[in-house]
C-alpha atoms as a PDB file:
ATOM      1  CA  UNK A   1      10.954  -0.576 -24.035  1.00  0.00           C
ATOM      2  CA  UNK A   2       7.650   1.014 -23.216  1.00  0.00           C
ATOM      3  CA  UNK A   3       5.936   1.339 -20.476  1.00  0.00           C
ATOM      4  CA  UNK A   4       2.204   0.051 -19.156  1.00  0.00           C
ATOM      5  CA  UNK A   5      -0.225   2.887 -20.141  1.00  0.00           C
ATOM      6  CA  UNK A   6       2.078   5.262 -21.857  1.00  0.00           C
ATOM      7  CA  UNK A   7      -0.710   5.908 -24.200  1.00  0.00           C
ATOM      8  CA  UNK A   8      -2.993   6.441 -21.924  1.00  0.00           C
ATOM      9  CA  UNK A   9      -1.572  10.599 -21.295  1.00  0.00           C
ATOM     10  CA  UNK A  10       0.182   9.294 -18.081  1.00  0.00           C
ATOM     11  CA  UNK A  11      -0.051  12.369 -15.790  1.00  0.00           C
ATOM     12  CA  UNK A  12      -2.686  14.124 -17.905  1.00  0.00           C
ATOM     13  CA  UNK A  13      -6.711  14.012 -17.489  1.00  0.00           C
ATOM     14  CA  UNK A  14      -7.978  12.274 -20.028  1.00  0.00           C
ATOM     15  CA  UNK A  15      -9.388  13.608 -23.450  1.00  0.00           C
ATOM     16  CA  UNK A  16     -11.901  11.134 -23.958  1.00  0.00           C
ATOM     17  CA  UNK A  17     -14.916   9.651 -22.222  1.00  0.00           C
ATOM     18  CA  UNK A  18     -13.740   6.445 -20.371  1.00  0.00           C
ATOM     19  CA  UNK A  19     -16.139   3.688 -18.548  1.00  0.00           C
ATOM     20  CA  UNK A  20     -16.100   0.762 -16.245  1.00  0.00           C
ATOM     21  CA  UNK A  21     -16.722  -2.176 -17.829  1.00  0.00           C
ATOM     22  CA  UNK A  22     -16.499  -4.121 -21.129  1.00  0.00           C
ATOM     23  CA  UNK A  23     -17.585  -1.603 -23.678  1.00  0.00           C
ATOM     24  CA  UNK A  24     -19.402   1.562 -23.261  1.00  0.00           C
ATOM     25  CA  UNK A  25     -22.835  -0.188 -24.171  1.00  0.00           C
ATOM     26  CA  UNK A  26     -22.037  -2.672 -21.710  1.00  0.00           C
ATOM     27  CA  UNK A  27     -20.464  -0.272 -18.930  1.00  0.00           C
ATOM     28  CA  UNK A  28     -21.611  -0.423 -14.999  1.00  0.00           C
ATOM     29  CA  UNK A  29     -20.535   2.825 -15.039  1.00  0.00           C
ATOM     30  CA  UNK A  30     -19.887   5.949 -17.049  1.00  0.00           C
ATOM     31  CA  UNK A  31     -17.862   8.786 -15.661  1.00  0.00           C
ATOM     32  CA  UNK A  32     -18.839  12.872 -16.318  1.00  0.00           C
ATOM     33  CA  UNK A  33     -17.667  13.629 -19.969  1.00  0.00           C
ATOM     34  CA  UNK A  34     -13.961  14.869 -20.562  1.00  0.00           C
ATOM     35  CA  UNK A  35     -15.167  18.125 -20.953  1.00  0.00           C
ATOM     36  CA  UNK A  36     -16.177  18.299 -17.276  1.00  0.00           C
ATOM     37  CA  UNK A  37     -12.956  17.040 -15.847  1.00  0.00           C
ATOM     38  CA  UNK A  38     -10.993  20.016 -14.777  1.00  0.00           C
ATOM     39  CA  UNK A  39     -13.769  22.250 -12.912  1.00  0.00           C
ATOM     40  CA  UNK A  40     -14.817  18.897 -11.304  1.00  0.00           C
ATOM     41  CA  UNK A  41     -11.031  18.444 -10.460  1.00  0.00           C
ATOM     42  CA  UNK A  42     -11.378  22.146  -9.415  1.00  0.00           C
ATOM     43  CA  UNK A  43     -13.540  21.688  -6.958  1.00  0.00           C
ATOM     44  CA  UNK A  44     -12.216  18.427  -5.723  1.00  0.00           C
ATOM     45  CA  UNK A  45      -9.016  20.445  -4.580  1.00  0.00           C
ATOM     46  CA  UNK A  46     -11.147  23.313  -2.741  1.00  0.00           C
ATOM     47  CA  UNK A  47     -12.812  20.778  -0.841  1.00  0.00           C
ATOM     48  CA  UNK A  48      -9.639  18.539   0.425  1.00  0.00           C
ATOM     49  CA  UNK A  49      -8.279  21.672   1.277  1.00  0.00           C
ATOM     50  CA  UNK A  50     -10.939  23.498   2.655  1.00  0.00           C
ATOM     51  CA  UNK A  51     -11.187  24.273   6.414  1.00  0.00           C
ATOM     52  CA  UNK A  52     -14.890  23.696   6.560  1.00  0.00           C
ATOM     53  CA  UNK A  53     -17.829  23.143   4.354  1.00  0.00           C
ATOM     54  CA  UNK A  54     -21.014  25.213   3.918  1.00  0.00           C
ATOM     55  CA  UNK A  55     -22.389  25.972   6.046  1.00  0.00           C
ATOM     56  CA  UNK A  56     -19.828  26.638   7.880  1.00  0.00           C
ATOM     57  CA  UNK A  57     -19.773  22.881   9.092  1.00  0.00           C
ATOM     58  CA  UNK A  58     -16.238  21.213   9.976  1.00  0.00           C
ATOM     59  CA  UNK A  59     -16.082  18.036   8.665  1.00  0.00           C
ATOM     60  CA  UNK A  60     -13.739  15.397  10.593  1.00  0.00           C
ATOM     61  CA  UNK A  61     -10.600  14.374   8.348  1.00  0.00           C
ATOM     62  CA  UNK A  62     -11.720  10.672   8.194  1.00  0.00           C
ATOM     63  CA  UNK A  63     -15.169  11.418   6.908  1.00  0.00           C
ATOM     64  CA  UNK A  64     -13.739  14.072   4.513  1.00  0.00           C
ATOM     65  CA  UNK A  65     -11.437  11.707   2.895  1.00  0.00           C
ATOM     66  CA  UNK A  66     -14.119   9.450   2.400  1.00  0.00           C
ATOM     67  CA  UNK A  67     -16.156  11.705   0.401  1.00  0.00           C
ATOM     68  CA  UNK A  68     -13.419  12.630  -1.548  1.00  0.00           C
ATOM     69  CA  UNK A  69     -12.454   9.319  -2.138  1.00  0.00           C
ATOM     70  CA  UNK A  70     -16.151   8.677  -3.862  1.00  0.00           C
ATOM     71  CA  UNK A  71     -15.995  12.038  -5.593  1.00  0.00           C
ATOM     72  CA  UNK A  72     -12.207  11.282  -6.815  1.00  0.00           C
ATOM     73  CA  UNK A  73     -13.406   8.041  -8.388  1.00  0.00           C
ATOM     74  CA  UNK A  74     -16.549   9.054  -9.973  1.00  0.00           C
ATOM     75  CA  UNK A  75     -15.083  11.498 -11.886  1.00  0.00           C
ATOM     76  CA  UNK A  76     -12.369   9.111 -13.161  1.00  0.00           C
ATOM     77  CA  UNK A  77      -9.839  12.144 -14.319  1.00  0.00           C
ATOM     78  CA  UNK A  78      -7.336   9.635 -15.914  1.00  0.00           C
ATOM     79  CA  UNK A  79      -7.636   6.977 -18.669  1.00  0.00           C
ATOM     80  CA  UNK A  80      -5.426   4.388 -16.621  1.00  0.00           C
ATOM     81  CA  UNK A  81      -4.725   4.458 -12.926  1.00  0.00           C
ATOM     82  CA  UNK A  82      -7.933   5.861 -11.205  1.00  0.00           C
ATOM     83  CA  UNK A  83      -7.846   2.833  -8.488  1.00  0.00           C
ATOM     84  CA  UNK A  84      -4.621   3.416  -7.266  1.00  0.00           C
ATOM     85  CA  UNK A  85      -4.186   6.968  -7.150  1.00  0.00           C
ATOM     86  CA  UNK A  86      -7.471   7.083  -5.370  1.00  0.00           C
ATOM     87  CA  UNK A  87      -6.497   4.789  -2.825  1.00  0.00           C
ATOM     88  CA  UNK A  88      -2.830   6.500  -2.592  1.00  0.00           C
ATOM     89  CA  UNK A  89      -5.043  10.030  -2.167  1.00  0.00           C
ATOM     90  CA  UNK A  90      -6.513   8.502   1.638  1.00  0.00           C
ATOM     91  CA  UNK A  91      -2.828   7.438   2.970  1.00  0.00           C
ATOM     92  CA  UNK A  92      -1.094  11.135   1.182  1.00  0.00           C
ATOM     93  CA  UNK A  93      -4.420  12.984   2.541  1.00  0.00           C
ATOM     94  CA  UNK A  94      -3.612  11.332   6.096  1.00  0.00           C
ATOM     95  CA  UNK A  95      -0.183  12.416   5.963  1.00  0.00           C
ATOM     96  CA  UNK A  96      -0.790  15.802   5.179  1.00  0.00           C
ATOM     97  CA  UNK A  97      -3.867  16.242   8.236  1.00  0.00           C
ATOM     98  CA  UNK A  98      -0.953  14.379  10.199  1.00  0.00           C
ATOM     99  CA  UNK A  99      -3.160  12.347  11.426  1.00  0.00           C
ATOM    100  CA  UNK A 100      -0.685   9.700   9.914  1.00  0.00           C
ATOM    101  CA  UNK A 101       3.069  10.285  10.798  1.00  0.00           C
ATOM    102  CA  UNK A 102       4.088   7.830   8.054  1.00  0.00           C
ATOM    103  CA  UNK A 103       1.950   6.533   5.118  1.00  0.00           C
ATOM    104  CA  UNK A 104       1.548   3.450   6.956  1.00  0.00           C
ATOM    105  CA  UNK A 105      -2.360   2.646   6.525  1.00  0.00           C
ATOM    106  CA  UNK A 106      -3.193   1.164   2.919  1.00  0.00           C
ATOM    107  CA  UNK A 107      -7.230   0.224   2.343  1.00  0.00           C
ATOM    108  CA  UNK A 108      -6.036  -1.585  -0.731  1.00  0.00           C
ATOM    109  CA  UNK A 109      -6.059  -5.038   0.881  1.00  0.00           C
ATOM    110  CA  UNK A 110      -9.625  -3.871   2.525  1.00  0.00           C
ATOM    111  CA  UNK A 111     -11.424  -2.604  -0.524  1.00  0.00           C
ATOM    112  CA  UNK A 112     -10.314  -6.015  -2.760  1.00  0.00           C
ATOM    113  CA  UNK A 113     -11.331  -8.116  -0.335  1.00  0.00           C
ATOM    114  CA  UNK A 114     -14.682  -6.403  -0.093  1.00  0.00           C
ATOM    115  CA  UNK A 115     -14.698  -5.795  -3.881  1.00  0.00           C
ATOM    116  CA  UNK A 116     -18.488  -5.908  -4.657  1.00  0.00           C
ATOM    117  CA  UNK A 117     -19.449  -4.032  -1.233  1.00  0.00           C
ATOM    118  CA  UNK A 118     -16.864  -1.205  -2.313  1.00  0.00           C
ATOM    119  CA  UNK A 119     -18.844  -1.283  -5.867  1.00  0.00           C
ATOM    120  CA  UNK A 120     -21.922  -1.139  -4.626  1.00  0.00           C
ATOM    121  CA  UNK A 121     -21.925   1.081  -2.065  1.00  0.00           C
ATOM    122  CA  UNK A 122     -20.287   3.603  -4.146  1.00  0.00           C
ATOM    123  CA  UNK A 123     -23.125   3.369  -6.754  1.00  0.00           C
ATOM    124  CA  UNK A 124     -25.420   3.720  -3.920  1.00  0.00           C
ATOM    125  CA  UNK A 125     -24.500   6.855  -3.583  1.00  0.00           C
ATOM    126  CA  UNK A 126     -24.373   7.649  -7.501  1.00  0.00           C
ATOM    127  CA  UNK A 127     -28.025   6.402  -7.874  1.00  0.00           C
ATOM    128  CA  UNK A 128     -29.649   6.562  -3.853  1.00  0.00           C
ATOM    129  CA  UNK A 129     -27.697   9.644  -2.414  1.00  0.00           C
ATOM    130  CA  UNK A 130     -27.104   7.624   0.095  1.00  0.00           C
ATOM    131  CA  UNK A 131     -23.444   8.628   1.472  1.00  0.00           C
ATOM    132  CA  UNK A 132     -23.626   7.628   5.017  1.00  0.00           C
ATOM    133  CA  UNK A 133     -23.575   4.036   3.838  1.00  0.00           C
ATOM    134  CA  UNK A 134     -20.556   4.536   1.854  1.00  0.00           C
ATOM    135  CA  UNK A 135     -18.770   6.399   5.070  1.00  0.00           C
ATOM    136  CA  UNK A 136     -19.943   3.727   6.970  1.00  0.00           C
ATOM    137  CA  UNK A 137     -18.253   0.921   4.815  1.00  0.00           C
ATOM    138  CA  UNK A 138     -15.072   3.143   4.483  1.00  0.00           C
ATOM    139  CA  UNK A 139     -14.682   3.997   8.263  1.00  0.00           C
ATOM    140  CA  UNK A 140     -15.365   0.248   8.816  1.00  0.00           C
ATOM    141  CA  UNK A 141     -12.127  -0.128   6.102  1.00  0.00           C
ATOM    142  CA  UNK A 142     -10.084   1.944   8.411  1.00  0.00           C
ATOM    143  CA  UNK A 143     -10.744   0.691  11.447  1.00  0.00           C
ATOM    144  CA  UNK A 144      -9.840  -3.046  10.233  1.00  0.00           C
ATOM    145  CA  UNK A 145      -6.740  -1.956   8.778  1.00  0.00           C
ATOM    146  CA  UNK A 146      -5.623  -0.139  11.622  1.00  0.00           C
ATOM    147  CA  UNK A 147      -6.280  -2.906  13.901  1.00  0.00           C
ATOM    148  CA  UNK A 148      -4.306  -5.208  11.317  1.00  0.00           C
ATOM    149  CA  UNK A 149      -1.419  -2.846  11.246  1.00  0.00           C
ATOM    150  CA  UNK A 150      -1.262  -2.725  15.164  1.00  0.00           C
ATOM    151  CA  UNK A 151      -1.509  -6.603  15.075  1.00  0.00           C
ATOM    152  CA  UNK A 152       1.085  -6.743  12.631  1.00  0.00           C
ATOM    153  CA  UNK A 153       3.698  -4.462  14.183  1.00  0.00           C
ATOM    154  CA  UNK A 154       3.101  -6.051  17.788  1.00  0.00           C
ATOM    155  CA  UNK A 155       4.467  -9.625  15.331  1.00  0.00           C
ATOM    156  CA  UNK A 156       6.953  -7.732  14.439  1.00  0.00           C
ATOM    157  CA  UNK A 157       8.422  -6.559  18.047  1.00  0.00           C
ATOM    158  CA  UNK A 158       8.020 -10.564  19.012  1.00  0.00           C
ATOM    159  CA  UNK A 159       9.779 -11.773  15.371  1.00  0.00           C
ATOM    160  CA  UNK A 160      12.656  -8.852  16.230  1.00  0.00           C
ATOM    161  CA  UNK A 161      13.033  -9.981  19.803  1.00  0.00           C
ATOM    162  CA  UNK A 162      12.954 -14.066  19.519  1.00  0.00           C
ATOM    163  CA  UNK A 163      15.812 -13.816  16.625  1.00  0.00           C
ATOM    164  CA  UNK A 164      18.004 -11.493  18.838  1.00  0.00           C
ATOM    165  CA  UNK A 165      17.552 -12.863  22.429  1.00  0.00           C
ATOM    166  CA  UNK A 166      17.001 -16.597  21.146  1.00  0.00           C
ATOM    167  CA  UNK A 167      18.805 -17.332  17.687  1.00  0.00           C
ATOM    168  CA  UNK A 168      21.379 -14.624  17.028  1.00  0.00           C
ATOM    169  CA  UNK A 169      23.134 -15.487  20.154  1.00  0.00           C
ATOM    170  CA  UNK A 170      23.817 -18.972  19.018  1.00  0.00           C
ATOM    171  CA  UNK A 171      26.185 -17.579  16.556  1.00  0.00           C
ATOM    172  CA  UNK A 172      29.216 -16.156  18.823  1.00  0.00           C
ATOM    173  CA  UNK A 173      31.202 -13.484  17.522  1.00  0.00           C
ATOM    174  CA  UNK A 174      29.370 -13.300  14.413  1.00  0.00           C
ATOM    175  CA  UNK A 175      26.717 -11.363  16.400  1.00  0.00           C
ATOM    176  CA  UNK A 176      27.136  -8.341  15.158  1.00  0.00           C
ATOM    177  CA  UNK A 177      27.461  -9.026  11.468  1.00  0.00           C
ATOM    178  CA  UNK A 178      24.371 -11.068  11.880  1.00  0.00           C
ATOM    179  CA  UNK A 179      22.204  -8.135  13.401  1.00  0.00           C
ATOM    180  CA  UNK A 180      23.343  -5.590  11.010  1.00  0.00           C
ATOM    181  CA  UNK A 181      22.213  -8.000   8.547  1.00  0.00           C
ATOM    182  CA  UNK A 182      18.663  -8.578   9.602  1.00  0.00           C
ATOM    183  CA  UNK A 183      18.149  -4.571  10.352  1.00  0.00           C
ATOM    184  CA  UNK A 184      19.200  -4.210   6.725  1.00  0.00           C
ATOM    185  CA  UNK A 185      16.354  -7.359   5.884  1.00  0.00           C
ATOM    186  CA  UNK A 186      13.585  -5.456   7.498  1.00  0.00           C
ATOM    187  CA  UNK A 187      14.086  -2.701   5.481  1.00  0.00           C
ATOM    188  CA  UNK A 188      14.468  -5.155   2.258  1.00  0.00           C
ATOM    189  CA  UNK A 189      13.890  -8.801   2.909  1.00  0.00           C
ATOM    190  CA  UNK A 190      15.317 -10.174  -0.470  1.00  0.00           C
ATOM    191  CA  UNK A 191      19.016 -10.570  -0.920  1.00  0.00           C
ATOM    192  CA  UNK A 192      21.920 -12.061  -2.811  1.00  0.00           C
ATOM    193  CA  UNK A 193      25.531 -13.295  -0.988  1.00  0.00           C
ATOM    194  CA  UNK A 194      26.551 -10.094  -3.077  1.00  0.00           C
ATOM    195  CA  UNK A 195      24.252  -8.105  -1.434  1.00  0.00           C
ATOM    196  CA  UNK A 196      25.438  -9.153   2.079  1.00  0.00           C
ATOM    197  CA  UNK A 197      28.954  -8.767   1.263  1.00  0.00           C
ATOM    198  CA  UNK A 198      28.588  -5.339  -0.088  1.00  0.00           C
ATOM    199  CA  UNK A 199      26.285  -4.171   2.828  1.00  0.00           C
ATOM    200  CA  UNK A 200      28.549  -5.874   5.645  1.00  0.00           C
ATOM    201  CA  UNK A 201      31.592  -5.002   3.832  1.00  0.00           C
ATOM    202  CA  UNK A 202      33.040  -8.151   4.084  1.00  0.00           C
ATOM    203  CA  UNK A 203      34.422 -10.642   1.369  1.00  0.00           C
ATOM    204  CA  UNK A 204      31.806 -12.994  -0.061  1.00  0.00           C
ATOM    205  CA  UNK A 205      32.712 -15.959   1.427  1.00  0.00           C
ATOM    206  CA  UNK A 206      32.427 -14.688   4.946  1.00  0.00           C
ATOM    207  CA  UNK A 207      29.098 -13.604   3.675  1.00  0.00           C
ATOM    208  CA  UNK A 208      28.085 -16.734   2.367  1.00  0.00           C
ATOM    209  CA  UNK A 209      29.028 -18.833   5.453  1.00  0.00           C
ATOM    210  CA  UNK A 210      26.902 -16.187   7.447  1.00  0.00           C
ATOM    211  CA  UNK A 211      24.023 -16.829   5.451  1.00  0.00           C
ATOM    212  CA  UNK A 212      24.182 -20.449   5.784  1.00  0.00           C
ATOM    213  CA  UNK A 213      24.023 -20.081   9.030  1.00  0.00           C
ATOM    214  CA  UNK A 214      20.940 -18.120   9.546  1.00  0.00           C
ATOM    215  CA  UNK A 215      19.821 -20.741   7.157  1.00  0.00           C
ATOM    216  CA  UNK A 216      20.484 -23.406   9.705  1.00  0.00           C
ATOM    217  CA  UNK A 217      18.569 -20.839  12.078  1.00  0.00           C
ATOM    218  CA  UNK A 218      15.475 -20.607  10.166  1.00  0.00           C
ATOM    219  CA  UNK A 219      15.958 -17.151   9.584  1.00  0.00           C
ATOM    220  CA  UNK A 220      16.365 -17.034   5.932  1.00  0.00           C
ATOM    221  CA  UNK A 221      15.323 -19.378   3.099  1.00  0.00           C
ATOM    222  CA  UNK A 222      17.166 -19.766  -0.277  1.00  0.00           C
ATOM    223  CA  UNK A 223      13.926 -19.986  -2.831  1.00  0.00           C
ATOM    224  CA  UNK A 224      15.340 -19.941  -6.250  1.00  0.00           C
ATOM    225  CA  UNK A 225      16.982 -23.661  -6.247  1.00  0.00           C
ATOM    226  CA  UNK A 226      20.061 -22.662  -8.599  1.00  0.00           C
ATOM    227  CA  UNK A 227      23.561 -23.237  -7.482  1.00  0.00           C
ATOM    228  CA  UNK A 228      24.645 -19.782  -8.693  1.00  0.00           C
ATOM    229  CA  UNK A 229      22.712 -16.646  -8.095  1.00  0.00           C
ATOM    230  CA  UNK A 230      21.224 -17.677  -5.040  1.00  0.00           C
ATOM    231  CA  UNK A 231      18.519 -15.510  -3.839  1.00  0.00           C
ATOM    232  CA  UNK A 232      17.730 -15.388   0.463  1.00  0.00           C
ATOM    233  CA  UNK A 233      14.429 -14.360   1.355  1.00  0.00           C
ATOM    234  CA  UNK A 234      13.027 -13.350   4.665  1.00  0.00           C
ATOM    235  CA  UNK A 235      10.237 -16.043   5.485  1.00  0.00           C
ATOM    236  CA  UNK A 236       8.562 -15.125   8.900  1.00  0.00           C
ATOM    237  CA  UNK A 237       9.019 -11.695   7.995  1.00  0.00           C
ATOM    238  CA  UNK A 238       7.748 -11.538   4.851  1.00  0.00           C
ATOM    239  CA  UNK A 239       4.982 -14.154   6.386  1.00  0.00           C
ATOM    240  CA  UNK A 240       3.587 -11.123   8.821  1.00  0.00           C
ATOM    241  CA  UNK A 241       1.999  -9.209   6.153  1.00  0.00           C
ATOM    242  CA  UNK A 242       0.132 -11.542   4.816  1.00  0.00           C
ATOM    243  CA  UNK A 243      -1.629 -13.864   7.716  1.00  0.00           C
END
């Protein structure tokens, strides 16, 4: 089987003019020509890491990214991909400054909701030079995302301690199975009786009759309706990320 965009030079910059849009005629926007691609790339890499810029000026890390961001996507290096790698480039680019500890802050969710601002205000600065409204809308991303994530992980301490102080204790002696489980469903919130045996190293049946009951609890829902190869899914969990 093949994969999506394997013809596209995965991992390669592209060969070939590419465009946003329908059809070149019809494009919104035309990257530089292929020809241009790896001193553009070049410089892309001085500047992200580069101490400061001339002259001499240090430029803070969140600002920085932003511009790199705009440069990374107007010159489109790849035939398939350029939205996501230039997203991934702010959380890796985070990392790296350590201003991030883990790659925690995605602008994904941020930039598609705002699709047409994020458009627009990076062809503002294509056709107006006008950059400070693009790191305007950008630092605006990262501040709503950040107050998200905080929002979401402060859920998360709540969801963590009502099932252990309130529900888990409901179930007796089967405590401890019952914790290890959920630890393991924060980490992956989708799982079989299979799964659950394997993890708590226990035979299936004792896995299945754990399941039910954090069924009973609320805790997980079975959402594939089939008698065999049941699938358990983390609702409330799962839920957090996207209210």
């Amino acid at each position: 089987m093949g994969a999506r965009g394997k013809e596209k030079l995965p991992g390669e910059f592209r060969k070939s003019q590419n465009w946003i849009g329908k059809s070149l005629k019809e494009a919104v926007f035309v990257p530089p020509v292929h020809q241009e691609v790896n001193s553009l790339m070049s410089d892309l890499e001085k500047l992200i890491h580069s101490e400061k810029m001339e002259p001499a000026i240090f430029i803070p890390h969140l600002i920085k990214i932003a511009m790199v961001h705009y440069q990374f996507e107007t010159i489109h290096p790849f035939l398939d991909g350029n939205g996501r790698i230039g997203r991934l480039l702010i959380t890796l680019y985070l990392v790296d400054k350590e201003i991030l500890k883990k790659p925690i802050l995605y602008l994904s969710d941020f930039f598609e909701r705002n699709r047409r601002d994020y458009y627009d205000n990076l062809t503002e600065v294509r056709t107006h030079n006008d950059i400070k409204k693009w790191v305007t809308f950008f630092l605006n991303g990262i501040i709503e995302t950040s107050k998200k994530g905080v929002d979401t992980f402060d859920k998360l301490l709540k969801l963590r301690d009502k099932i252990e102080l309130q529900e888990l204790v409901k179930l007796g002696r089967k405590q401890e199975d019952a914790r290890k489980l959920i630890n393991q469903l924060y980490k992956s919130p989708l799982l079989t009786i299979n799964d659950a045996a394997k993890f708590l190293k226990v035979h299936n049946s004792t896995a299945n009759r754990l399941i039910t009951d954090l069924e009973k609890l609320g805790i997980l829902r079975e959402y594939t309706g089939n008698k065999r190869n049941r699938i358990f899914i983390f609702d409330e969990y799962i839920g957090l990320f996207y209210s």
